[in-house]
PDB file of N, CA and C in Angstrom:
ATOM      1  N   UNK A   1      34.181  42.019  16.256  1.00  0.00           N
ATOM      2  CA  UNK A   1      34.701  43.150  16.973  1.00  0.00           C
ATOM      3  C   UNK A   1      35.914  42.692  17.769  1.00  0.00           C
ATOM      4  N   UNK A   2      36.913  43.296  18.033  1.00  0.00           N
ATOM      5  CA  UNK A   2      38.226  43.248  18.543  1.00  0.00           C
ATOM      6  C   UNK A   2      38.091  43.949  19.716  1.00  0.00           C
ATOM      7  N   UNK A   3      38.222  42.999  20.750  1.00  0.00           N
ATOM      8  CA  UNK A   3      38.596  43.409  22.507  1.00  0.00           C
ATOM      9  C   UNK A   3      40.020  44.033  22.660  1.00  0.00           C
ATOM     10  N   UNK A   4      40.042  45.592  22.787  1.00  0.00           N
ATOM     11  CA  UNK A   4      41.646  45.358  23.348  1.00  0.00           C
ATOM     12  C   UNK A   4      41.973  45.325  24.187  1.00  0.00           C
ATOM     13  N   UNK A   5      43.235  44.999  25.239  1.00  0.00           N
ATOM     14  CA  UNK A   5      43.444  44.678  26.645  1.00  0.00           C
ATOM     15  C   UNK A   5      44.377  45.349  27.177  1.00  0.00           C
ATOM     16  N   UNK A   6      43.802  46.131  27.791  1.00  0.00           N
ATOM     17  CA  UNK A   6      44.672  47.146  28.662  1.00  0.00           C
ATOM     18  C   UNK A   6      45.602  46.558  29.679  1.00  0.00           C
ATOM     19  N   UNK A   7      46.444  46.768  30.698  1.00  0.00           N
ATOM     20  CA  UNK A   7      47.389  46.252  31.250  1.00  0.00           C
ATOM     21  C   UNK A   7      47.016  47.446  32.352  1.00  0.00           C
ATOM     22  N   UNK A   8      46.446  46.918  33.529  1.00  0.00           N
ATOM     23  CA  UNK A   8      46.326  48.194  34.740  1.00  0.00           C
ATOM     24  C   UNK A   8      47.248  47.563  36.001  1.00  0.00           C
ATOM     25  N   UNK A   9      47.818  48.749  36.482  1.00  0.00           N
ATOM     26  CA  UNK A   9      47.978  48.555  37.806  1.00  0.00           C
ATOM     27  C   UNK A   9      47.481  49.659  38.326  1.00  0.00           C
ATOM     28  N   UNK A  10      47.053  49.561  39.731  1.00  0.00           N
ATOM     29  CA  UNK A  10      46.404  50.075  40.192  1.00  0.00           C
ATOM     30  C   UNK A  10      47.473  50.741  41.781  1.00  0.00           C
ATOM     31  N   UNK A  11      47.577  51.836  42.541  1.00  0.00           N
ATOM     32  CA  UNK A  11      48.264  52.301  43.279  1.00  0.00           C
ATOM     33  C   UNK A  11      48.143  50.971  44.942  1.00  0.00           C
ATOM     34  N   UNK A  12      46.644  49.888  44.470  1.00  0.00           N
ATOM     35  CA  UNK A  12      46.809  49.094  45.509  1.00  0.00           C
ATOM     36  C   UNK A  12      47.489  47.602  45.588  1.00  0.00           C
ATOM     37  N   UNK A  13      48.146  47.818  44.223  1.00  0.00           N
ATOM     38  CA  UNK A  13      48.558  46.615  44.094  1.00  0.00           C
ATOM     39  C   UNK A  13      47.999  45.579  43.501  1.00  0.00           C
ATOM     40  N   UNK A  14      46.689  45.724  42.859  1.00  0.00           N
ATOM     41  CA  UNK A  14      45.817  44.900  42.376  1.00  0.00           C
ATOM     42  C   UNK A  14      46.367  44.967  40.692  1.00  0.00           C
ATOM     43  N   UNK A  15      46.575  43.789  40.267  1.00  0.00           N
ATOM     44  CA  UNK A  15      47.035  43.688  38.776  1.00  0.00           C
ATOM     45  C   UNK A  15      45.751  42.693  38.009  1.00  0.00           C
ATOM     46  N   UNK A  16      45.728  43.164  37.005  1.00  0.00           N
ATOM     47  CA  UNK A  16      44.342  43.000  36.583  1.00  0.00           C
ATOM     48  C   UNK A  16      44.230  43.442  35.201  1.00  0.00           C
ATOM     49  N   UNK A  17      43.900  41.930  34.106  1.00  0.00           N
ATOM     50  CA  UNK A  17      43.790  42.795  32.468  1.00  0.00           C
ATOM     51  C   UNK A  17      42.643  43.434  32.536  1.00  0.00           C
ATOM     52  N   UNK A  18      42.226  44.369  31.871  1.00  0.00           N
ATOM     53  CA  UNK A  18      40.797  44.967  31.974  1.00  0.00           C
ATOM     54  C   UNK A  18      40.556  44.964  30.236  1.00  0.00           C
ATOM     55  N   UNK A  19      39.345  44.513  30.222  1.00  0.00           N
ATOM     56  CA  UNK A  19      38.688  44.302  28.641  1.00  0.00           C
ATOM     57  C   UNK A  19      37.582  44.984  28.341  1.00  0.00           C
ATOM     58  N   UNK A  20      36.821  45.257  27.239  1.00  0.00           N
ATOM     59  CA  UNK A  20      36.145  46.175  27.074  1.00  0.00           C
ATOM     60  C   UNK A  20      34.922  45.416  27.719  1.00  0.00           C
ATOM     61  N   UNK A  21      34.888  43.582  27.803  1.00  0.00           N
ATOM     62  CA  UNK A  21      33.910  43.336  28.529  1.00  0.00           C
ATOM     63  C   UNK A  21      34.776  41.971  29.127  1.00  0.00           C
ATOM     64  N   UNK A  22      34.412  42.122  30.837  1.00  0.00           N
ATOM     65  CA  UNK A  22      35.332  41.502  31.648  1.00  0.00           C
ATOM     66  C   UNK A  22      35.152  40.351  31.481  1.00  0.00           C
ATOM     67  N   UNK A  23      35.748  39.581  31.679  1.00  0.00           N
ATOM     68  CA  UNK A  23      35.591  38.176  31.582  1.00  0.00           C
ATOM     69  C   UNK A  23      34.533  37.896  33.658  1.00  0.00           C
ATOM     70  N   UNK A  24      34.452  36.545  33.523  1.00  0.00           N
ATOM     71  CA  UNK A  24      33.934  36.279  34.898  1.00  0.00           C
ATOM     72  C   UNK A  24      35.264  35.739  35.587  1.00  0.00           C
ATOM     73  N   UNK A  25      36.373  35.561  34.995  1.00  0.00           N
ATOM     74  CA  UNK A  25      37.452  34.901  35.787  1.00  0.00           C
ATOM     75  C   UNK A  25      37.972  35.900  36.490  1.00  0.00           C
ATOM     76  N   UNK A  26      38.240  37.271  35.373  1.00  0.00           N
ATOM     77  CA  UNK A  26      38.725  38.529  35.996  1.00  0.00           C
ATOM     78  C   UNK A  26      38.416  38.722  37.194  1.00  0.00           C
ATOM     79  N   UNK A  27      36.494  39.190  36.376  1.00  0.00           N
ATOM     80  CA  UNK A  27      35.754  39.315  37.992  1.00  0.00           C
ATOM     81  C   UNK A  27      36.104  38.389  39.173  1.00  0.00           C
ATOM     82  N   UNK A  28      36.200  37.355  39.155  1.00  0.00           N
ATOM     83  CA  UNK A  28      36.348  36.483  40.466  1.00  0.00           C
ATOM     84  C   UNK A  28      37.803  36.992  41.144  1.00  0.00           C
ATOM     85  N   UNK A  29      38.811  36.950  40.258  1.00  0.00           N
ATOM     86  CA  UNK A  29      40.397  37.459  40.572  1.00  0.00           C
ATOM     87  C   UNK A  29      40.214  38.618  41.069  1.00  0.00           C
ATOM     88  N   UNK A  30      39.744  39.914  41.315  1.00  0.00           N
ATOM     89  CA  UNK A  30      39.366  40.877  42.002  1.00  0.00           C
ATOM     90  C   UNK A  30      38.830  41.017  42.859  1.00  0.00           C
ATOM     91  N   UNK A  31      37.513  39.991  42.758  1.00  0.00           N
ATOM     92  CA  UNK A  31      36.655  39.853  44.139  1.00  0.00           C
ATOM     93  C   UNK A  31      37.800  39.035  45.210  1.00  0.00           C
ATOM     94  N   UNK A  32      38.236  38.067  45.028  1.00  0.00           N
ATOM     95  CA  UNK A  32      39.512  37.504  45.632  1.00  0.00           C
ATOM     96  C   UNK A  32      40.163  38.486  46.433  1.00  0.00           C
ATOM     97  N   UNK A  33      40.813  39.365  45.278  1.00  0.00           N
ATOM     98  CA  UNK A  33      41.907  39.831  46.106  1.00  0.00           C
ATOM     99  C   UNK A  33      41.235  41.144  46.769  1.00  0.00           C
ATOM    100  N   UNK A  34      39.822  41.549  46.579  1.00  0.00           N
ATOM    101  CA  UNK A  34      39.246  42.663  47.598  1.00  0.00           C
ATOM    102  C   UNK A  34      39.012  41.761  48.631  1.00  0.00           C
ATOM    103  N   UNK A  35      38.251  40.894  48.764  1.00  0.00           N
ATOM    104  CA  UNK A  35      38.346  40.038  49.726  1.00  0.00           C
ATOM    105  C   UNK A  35      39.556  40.037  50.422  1.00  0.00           C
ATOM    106  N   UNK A  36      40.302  39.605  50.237  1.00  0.00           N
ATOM    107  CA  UNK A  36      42.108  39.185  51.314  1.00  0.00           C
ATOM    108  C   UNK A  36      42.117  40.446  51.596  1.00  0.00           C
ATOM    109  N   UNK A  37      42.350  41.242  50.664  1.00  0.00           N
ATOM    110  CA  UNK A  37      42.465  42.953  51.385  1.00  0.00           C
ATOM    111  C   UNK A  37      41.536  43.308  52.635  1.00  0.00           C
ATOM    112  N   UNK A  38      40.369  43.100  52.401  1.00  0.00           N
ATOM    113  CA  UNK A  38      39.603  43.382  53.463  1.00  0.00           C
ATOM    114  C   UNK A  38      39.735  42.657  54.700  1.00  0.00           C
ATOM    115  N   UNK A  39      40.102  41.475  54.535  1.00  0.00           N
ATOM    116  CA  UNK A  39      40.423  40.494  55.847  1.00  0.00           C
ATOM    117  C   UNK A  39      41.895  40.796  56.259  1.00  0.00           C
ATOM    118  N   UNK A  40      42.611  41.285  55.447  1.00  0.00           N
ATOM    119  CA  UNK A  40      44.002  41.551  55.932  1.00  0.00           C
ATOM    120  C   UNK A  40      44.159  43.129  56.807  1.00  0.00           C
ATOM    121  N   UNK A  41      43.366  43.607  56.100  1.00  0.00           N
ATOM    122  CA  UNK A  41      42.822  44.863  57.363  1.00  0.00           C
ATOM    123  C   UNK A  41      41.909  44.529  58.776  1.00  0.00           C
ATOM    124  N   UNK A  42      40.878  43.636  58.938  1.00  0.00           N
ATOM    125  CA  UNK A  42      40.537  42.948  59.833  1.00  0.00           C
ATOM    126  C   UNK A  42      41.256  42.790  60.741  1.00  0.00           C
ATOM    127  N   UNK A  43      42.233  41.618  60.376  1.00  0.00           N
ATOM    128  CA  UNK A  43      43.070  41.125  60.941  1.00  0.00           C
ATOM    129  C   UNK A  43      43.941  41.835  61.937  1.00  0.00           C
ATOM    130  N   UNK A  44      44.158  43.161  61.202  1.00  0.00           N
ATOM    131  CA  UNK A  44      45.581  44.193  61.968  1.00  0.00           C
ATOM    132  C   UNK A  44      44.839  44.935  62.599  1.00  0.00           C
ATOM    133  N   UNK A  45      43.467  44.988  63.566  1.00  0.00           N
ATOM    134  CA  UNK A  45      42.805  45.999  63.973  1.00  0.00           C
ATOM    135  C   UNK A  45      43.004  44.967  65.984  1.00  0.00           C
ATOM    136  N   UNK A  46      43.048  45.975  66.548  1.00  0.00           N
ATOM    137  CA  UNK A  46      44.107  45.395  67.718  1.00  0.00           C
ATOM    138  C   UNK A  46      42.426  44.896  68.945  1.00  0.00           C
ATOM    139  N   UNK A  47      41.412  44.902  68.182  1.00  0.00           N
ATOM    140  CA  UNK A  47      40.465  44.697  69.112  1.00  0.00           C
ATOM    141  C   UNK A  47      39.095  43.361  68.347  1.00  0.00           C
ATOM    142  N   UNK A  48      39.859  43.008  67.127  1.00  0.00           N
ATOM    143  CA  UNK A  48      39.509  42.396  66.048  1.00  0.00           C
ATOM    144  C   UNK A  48      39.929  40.307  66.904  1.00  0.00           C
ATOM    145  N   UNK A  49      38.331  39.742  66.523  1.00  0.00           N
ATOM    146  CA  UNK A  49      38.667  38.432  67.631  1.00  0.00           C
ATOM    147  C   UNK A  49      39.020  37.711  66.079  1.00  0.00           C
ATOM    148  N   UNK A  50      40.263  37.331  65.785  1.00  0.00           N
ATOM    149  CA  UNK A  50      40.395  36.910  64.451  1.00  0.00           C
ATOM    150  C   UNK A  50      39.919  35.389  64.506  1.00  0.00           C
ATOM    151  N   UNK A  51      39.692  34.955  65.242  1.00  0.00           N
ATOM    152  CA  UNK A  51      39.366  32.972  65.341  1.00  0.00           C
ATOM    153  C   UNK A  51      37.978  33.564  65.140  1.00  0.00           C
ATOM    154  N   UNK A  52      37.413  34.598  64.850  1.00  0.00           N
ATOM    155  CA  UNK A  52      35.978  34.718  64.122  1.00  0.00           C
ATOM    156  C   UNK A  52      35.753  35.644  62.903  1.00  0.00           C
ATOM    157  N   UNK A  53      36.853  35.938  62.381  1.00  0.00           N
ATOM    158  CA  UNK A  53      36.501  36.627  60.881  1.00  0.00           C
ATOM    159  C   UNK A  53      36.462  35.641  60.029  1.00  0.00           C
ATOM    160  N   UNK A  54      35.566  35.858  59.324  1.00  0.00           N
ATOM    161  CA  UNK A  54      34.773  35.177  58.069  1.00  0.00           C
ATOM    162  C   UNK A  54      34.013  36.029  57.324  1.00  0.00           C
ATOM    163  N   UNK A  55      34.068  36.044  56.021  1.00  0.00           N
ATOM    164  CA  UNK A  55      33.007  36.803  55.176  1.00  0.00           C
ATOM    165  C   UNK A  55      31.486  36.977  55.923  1.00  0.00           C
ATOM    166  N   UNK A  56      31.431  36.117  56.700  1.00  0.00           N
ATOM    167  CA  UNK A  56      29.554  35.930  57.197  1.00  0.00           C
ATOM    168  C   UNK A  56      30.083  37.068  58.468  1.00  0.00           C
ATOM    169  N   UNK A  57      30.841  37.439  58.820  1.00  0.00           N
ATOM    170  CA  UNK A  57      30.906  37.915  60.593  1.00  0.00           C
ATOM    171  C   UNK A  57      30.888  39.291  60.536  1.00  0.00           C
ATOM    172  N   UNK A  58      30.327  39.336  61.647  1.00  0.00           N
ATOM    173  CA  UNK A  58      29.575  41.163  61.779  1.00  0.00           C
ATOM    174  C   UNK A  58      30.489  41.549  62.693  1.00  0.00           C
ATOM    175  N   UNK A  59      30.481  42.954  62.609  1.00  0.00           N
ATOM    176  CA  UNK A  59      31.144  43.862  63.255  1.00  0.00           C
ATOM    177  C   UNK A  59      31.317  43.434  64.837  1.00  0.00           C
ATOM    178  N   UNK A  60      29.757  43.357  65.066  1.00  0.00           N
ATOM    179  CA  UNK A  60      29.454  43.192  66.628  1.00  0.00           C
ATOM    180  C   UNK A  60      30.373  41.650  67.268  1.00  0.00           C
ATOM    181  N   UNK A  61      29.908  40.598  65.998  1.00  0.00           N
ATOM    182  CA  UNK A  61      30.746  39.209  66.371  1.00  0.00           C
ATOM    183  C   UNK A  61      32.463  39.280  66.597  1.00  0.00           C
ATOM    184  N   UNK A  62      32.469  40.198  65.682  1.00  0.00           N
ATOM    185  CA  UNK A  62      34.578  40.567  65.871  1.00  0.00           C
ATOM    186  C   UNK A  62      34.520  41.233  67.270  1.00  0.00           C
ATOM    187  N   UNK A  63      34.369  41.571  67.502  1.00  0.00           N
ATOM    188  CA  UNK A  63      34.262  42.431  69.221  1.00  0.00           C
ATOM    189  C   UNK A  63      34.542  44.196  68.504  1.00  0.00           C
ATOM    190  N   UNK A  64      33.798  44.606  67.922  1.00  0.00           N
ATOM    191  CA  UNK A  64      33.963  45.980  67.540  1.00  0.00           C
ATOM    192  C   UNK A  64      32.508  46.611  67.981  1.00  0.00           C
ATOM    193  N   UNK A  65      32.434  48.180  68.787  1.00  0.00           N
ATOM    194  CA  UNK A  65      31.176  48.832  68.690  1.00  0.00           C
ATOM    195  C   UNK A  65      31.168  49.284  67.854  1.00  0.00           C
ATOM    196  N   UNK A  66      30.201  50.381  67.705  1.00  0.00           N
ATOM    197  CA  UNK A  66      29.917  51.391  66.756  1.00  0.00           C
ATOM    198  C   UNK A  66      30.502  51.907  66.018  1.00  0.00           C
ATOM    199  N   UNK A  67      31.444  52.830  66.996  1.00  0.00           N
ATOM    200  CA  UNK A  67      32.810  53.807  66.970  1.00  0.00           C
ATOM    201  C   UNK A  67      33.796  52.904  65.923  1.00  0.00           C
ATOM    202  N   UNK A  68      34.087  51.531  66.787  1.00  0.00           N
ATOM    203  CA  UNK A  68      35.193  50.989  65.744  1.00  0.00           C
ATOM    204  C   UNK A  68      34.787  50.196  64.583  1.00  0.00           C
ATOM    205  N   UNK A  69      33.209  50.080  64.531  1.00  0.00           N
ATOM    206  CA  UNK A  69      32.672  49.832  62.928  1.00  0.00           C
ATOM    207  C   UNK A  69      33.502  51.313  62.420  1.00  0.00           C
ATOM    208  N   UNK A  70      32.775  51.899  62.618  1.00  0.00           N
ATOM    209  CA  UNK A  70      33.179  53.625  61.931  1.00  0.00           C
ATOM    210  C   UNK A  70      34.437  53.712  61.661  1.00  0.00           C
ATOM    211  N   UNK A  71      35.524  53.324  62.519  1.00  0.00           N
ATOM    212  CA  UNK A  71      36.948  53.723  62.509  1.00  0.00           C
ATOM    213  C   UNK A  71      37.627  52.202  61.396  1.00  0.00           C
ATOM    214  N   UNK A  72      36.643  51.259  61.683  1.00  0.00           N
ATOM    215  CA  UNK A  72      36.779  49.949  60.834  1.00  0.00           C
ATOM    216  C   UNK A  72      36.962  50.693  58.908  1.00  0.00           C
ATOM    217  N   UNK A  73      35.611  50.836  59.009  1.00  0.00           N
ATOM    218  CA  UNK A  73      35.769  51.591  57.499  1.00  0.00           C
ATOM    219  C   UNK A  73      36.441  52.721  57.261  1.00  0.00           C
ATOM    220  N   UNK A  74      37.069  53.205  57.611  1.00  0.00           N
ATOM    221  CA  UNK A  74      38.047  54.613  57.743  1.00  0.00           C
ATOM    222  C   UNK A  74      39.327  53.595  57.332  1.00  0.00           C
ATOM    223  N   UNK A  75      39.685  52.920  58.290  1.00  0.00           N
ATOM    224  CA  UNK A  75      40.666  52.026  57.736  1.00  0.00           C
ATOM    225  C   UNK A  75      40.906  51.814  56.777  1.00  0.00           C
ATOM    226  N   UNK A  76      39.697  51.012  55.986  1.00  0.00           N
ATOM    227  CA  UNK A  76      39.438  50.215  55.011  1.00  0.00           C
ATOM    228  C   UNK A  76      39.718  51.643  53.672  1.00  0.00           C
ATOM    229  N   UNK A  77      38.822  52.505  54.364  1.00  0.00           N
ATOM    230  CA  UNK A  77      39.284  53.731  52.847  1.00  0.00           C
ATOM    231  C   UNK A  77      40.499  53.464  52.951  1.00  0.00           C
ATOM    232  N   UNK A  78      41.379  54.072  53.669  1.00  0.00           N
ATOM    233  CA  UNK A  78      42.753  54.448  53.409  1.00  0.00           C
ATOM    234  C   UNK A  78      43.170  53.808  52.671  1.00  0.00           C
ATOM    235  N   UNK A  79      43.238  51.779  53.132  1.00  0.00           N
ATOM    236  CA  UNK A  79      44.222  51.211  52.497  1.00  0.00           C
ATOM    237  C   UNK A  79      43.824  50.731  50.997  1.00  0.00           C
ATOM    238  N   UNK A  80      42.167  50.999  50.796  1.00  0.00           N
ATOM    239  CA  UNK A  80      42.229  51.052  49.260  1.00  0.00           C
ATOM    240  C   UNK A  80      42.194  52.246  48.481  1.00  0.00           C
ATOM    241  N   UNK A  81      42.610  53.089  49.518  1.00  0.00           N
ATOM    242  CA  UNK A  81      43.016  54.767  48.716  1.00  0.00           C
ATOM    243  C   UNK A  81      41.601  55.536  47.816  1.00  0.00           C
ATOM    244  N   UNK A  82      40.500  55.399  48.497  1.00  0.00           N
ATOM    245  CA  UNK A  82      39.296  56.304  47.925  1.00  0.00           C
ATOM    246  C   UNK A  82      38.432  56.085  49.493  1.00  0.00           C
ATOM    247  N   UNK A  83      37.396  56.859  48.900  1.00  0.00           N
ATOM    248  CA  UNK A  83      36.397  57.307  50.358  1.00  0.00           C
ATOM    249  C   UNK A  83      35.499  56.781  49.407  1.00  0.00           C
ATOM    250  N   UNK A  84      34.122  55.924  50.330  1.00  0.00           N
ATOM    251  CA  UNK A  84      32.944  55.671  49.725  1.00  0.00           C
ATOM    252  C   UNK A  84      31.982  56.388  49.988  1.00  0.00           C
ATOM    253  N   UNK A  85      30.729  56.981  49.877  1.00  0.00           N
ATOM    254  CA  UNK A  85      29.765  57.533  50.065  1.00  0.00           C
ATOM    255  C   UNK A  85      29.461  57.231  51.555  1.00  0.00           C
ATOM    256  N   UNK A  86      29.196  58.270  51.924  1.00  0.00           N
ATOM    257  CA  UNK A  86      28.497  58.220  53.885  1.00  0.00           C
ATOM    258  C   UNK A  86      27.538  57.305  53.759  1.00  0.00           C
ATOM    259  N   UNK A  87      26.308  57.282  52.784  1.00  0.00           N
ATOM    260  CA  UNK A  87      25.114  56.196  52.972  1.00  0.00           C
ATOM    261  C   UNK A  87      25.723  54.959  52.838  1.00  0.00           C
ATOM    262  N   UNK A  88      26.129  54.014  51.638  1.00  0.00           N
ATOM    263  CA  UNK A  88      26.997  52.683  51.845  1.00  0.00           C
ATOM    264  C   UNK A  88      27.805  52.756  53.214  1.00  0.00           C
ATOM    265  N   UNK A  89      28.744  53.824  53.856  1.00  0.00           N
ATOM    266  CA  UNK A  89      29.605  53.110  54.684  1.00  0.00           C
ATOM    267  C   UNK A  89      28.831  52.819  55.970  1.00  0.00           C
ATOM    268  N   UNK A  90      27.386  53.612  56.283  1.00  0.00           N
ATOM    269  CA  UNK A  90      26.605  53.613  56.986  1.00  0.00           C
ATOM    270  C   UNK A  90      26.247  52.172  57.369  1.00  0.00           C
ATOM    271  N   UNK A  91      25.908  51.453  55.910  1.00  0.00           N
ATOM    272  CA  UNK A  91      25.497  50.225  55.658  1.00  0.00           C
ATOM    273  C   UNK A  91      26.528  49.246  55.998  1.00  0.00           C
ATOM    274  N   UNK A  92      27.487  48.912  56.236  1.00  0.00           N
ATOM    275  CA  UNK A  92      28.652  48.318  56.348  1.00  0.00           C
ATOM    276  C   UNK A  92      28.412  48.238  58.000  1.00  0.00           C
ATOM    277  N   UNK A  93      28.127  46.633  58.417  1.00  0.00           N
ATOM    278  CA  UNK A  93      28.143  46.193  59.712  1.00  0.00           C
ATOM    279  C   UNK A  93      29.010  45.256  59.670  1.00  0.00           C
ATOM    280  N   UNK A  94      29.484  44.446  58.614  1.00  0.00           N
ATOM    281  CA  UNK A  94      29.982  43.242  58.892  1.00  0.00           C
ATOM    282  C   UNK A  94      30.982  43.056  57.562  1.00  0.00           C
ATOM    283  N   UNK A  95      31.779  42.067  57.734  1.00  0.00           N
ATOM    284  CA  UNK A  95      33.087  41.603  56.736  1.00  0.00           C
ATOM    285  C   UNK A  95      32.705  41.646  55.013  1.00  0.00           C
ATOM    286  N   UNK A  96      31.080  40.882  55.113  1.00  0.00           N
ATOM    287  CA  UNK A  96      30.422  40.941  53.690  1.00  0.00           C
ATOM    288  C   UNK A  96      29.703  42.356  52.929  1.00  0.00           C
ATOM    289  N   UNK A  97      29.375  42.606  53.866  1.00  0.00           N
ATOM    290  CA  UNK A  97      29.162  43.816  53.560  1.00  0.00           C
ATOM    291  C   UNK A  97      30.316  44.929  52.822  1.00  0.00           C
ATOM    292  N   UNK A  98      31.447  44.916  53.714  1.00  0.00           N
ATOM    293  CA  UNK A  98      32.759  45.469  53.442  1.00  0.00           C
ATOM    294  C   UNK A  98      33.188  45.154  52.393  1.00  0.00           C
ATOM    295  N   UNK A  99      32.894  44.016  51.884  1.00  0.00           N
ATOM    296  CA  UNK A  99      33.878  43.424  50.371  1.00  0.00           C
ATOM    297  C   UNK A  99      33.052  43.806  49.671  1.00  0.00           C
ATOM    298  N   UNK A 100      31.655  43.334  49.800  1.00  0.00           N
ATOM    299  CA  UNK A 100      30.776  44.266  48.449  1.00  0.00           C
ATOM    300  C   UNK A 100      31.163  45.591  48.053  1.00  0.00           C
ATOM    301  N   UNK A 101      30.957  46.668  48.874  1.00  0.00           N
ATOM    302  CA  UNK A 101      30.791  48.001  48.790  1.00  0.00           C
ATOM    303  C   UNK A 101      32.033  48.039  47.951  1.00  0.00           C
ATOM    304  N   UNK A 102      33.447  47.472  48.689  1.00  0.00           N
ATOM    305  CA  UNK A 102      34.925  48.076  48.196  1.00  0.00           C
ATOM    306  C   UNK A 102      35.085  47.129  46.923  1.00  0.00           C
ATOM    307  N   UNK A 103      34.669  46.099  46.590  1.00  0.00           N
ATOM    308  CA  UNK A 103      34.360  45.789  45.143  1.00  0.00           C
ATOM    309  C   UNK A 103      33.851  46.306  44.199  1.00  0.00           C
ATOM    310  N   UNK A 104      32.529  47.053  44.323  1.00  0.00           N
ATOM    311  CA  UNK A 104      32.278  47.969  43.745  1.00  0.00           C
ATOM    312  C   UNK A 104      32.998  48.924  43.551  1.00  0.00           C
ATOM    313  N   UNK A 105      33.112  49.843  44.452  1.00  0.00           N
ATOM    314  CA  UNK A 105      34.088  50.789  43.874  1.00  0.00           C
ATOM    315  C   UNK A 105      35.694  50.529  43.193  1.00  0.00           C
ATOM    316  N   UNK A 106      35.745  49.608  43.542  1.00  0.00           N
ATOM    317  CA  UNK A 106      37.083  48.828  42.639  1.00  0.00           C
ATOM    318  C   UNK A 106      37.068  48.724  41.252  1.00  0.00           C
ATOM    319  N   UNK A 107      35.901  48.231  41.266  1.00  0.00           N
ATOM    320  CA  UNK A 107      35.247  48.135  39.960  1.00  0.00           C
ATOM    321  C   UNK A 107      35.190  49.263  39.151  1.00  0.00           C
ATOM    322  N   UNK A 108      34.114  49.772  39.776  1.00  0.00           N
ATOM    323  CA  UNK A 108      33.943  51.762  39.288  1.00  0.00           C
ATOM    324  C   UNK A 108      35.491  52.216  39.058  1.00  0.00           C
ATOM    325  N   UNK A 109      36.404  51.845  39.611  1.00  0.00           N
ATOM    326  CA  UNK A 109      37.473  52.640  39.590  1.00  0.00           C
ATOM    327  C   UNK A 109      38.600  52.075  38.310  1.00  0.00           C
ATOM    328  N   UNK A 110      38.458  50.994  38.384  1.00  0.00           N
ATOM    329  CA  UNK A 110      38.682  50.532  36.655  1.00  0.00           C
ATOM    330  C   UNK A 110      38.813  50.718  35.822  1.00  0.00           C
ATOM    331  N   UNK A 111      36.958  50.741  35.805  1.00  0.00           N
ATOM    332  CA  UNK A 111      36.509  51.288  34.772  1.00  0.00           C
ATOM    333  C   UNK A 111      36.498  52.549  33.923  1.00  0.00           C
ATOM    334  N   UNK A 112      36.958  53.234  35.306  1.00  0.00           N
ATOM    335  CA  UNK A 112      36.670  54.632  34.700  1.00  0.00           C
ATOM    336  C   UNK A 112      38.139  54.632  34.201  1.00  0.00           C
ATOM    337  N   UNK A 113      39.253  54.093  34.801  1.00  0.00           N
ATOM    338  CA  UNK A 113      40.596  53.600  34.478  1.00  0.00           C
ATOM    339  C   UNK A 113      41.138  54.056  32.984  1.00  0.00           C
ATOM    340  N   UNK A 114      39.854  52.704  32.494  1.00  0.00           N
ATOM    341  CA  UNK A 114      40.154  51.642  31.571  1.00  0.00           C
ATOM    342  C   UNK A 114      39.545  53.032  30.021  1.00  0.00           C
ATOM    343  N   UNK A 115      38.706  53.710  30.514  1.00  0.00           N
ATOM    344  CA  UNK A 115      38.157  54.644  29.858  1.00  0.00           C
ATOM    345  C   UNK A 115      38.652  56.255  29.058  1.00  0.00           C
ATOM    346  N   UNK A 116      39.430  56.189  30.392  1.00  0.00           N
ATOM    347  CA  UNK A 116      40.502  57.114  30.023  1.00  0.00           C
ATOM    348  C   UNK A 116      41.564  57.015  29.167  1.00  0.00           C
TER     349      UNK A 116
END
């Protein structure tokens, strides 16, 4: 059977071959760059203690309450241009959390991409 390879860009800047079945390098090259994305939003949030973001660090450890968890992921939609479901963003306390969820839907969003 013959893989063919689409050529995506995506409106976030993420460049990425997409195959009918991904490779694991792909996958890692995406998780990567959702990762940096997510820490590069971190980073620009004006109440954010950056000498403690790390994939492991929670909302509460960055110096964020509730409100700016909430306003944290609001962020995070915008700059990857989709909204996630109220229950996942609910779930979203901390940096790891954040890259999962928006990996996924990165993913999902691909795919459905790649389908069309």
């Amino acid at each position: 059977m013959f893989v063919r390879a689409l050529r995506l860009i995506n409106p976030l800047g993420f460049q990425c071959r997409k195959f009918r079945f991904c490779s694991t390098t792909q996958n890692k090259e995406l998780l990567e760059e959702v990762t940096a994305k997510v820490l590069q939003v971190m980073k620009s949030a004006a109440k954010c203690k950056v000498d403690k973001l790390s994939e492991k660090a929670t909302f509460e450890e960055l110096g964020f309450d509730s409100l700016e968890g909430v306003e944290m992921v609001v962020a995070l939609e915008e700059n990857f241009g989709f909204d996630i479901q109220d229950e996942e963003a609910e779930r979203i306390n901390g940096v790891g959390e954040a890259i999962a969820v928006f990996y996924k839907y990165v993913v999902q969003r691909n795919s459905t991409s790649v389908k069309q």
